[in-house]
N, C-alpha and C. Protein backbone atom coordinates (compact mmCIF):
# COMPACT_ATOMS: atom_id res chain seq x y z
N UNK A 1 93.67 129.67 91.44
CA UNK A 1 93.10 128.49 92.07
C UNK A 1 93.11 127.34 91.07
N UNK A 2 93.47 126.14 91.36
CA UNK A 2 93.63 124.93 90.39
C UNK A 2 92.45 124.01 90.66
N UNK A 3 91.34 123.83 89.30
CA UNK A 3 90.16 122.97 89.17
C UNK A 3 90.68 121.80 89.56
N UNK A 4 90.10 121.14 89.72
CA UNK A 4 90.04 119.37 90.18
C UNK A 4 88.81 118.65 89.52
N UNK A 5 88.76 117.97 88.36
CA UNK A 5 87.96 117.60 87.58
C UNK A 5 87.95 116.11 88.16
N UNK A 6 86.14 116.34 88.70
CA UNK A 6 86.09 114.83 89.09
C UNK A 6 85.93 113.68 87.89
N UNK A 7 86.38 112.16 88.62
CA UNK A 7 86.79 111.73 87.32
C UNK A 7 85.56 109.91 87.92
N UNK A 8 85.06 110.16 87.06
CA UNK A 8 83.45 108.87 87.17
C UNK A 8 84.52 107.64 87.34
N UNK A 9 84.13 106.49 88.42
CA UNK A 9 84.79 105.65 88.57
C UNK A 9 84.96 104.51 88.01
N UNK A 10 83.68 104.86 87.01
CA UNK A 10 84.41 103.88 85.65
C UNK A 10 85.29 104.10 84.62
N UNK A 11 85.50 105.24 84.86
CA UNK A 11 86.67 105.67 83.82
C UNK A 11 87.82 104.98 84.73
N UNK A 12 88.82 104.47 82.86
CA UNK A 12 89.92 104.56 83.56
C UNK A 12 91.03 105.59 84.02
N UNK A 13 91.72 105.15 85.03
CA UNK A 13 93.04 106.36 85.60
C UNK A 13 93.98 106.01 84.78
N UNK A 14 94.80 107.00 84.23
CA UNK A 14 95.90 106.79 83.64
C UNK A 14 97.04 107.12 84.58
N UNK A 15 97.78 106.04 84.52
CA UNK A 15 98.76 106.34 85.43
C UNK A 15 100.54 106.20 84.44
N UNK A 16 101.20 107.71 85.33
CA UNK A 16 102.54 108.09 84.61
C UNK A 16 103.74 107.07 84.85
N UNK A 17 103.83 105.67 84.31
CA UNK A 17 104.46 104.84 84.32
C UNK A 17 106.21 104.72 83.51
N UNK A 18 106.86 104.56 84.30
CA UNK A 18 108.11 103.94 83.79
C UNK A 18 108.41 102.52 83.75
N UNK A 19 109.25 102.22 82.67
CA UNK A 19 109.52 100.47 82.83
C UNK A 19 110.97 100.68 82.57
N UNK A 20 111.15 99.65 83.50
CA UNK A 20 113.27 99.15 83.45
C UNK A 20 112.89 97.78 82.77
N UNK A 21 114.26 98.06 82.10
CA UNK A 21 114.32 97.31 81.31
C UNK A 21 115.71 96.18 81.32
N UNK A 22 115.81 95.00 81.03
CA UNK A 22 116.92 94.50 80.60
C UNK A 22 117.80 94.94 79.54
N UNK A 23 118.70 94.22 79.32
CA UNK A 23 120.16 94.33 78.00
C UNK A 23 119.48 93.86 76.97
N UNK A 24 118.35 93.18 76.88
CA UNK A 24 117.64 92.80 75.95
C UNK A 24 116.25 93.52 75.26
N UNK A 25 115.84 94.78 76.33
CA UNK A 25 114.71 95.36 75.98
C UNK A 25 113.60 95.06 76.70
N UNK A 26 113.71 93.62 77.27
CA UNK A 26 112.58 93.52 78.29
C UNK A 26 111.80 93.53 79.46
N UNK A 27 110.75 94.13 79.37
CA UNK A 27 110.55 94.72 80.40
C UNK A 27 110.06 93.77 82.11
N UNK A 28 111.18 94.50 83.21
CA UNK A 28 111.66 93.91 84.39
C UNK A 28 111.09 94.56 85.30
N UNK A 29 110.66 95.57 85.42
CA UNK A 29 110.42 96.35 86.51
C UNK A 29 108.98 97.24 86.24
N UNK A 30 108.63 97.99 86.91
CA UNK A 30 107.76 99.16 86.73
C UNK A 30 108.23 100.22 87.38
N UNK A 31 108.57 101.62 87.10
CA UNK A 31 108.25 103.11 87.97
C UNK A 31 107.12 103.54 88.38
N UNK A 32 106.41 103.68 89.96
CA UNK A 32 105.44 105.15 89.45
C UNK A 32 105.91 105.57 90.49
N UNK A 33 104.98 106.38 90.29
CA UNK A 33 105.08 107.45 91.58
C UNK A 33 104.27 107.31 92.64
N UNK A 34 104.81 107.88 94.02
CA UNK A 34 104.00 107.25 95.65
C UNK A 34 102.59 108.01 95.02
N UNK A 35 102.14 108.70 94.32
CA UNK A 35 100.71 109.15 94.43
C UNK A 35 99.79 107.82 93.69
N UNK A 36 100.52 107.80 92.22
CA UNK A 36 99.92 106.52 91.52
C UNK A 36 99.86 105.71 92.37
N UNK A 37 100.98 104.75 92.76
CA UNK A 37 101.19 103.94 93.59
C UNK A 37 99.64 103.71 95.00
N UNK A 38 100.04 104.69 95.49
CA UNK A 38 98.96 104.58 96.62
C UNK A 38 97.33 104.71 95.90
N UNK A 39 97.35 105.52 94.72
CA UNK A 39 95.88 105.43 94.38
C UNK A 39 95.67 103.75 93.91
N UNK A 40 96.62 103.51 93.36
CA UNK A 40 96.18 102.29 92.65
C UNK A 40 95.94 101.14 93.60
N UNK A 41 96.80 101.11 94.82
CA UNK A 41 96.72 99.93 96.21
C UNK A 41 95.09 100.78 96.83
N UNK A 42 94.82 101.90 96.34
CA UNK A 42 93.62 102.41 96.95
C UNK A 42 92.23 101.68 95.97
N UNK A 43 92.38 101.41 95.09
CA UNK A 43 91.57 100.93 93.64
C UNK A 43 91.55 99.58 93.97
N UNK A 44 93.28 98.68 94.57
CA UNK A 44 92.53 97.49 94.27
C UNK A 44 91.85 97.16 95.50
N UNK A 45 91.77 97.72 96.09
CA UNK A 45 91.03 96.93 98.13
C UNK A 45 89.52 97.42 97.06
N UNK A 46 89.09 98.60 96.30
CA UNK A 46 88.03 98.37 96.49
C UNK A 46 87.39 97.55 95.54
N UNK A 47 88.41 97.06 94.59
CA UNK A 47 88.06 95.60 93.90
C UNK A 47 87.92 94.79 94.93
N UNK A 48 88.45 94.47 95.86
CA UNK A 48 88.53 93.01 96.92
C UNK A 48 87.29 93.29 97.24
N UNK A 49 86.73 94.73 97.90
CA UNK A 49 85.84 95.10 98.75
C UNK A 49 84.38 94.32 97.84
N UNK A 50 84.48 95.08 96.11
CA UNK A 50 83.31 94.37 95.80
C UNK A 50 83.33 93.10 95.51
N UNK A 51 84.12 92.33 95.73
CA UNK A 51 84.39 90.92 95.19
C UNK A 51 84.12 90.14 96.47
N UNK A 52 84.27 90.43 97.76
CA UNK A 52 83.92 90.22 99.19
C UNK A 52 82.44 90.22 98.92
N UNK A 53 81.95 91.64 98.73
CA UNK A 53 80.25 91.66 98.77
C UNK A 53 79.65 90.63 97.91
N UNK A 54 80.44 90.64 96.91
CA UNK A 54 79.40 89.63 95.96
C UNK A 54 79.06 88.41 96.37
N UNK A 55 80.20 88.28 96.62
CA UNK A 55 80.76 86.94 97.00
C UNK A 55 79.78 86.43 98.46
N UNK A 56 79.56 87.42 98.89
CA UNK A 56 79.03 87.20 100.74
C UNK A 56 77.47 87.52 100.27
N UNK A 57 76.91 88.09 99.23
CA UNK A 57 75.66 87.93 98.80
C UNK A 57 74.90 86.95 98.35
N UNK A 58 75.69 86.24 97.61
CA UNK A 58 75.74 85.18 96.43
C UNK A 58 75.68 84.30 98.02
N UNK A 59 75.92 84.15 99.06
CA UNK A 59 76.35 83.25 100.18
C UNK A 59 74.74 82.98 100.63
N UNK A 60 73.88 84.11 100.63
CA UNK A 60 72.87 84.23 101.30
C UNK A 60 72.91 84.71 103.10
N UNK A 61 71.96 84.22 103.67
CA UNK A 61 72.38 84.03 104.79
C UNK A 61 71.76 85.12 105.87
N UNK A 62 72.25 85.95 106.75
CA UNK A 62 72.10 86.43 108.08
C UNK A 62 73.40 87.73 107.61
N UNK A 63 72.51 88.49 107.73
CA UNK A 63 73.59 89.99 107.94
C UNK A 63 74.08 90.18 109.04
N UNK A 64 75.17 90.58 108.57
CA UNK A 64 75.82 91.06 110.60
C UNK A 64 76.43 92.58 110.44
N UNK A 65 75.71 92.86 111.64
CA UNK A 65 76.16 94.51 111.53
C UNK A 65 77.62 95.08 111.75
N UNK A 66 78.19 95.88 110.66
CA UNK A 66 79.54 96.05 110.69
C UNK A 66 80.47 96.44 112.10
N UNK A 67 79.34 97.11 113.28
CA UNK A 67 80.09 96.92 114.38
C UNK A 67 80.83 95.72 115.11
N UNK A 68 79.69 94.73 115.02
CA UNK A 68 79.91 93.40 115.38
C UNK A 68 81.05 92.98 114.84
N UNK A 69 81.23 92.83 113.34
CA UNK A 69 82.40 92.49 112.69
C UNK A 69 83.55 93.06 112.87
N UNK A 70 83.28 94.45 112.87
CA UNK A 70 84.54 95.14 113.24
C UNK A 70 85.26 94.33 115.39
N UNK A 71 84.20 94.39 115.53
CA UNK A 71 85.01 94.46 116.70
C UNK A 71 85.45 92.81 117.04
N UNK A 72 84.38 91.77 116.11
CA UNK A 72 85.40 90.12 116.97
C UNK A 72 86.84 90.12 115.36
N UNK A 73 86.90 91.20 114.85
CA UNK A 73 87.94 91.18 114.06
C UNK A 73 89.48 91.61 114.79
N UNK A 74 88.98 92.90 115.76
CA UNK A 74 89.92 93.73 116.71
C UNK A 74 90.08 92.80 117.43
N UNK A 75 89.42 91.65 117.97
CA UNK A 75 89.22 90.42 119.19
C UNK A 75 90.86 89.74 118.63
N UNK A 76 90.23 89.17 117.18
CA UNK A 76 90.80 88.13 116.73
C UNK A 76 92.23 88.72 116.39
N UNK A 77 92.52 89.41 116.58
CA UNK A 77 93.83 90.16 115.82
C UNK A 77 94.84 91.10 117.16
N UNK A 78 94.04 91.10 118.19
CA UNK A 78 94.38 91.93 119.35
C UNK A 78 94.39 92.71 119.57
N UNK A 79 93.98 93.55 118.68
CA UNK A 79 93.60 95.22 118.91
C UNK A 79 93.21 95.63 119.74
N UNK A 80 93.40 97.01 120.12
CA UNK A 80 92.55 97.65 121.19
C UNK A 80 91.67 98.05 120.79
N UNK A 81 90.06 97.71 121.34
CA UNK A 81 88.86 97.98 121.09
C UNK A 81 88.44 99.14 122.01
N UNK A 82 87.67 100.27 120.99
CA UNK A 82 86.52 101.07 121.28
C UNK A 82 85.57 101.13 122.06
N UNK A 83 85.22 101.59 123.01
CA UNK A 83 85.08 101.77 124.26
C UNK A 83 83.09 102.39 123.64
């Protein structure tokens, strides 16, 4: 059976990176891999996420309950809404 060592979310992730390079040595590109890749697009929404909250705290104001939001968001975008 293979452990899975949880990892505190202030630590950082190290991620198994490649770089392409030019005729000159410098670096043009990045490699990773779809797992890095997706963890890391998974890492930054929840930077946005706390940078949204702060940001909407710091605003003051009137809370709105995430149903509400969710759904004039599905409105505004055309989704099919939840019944």
């Amino acid at each position: 059976m293979t452990q899975v060592e949880a990892r505190p979310s202030s630590e950082p992730r190290r991620l198994a990176v490649q770089y392409v390079t030019d005729e000159d040595g410098n670096r043009v590109s990045v490699v990773l891999s779809v797992a890095d890749f997706e963890q890391l697009l998974d890492d930054l929404e929840e930077v946005y996420d706390a940078r949204a909250y702060h940001a909407a705290k710091a605003e003051g104001g009137e809370a709105i309950p995430w149903e509400i939001v969710k759904a004039e968001i599905e409105r505004e975008r055309g989704w099919p809404t939840e019944s």
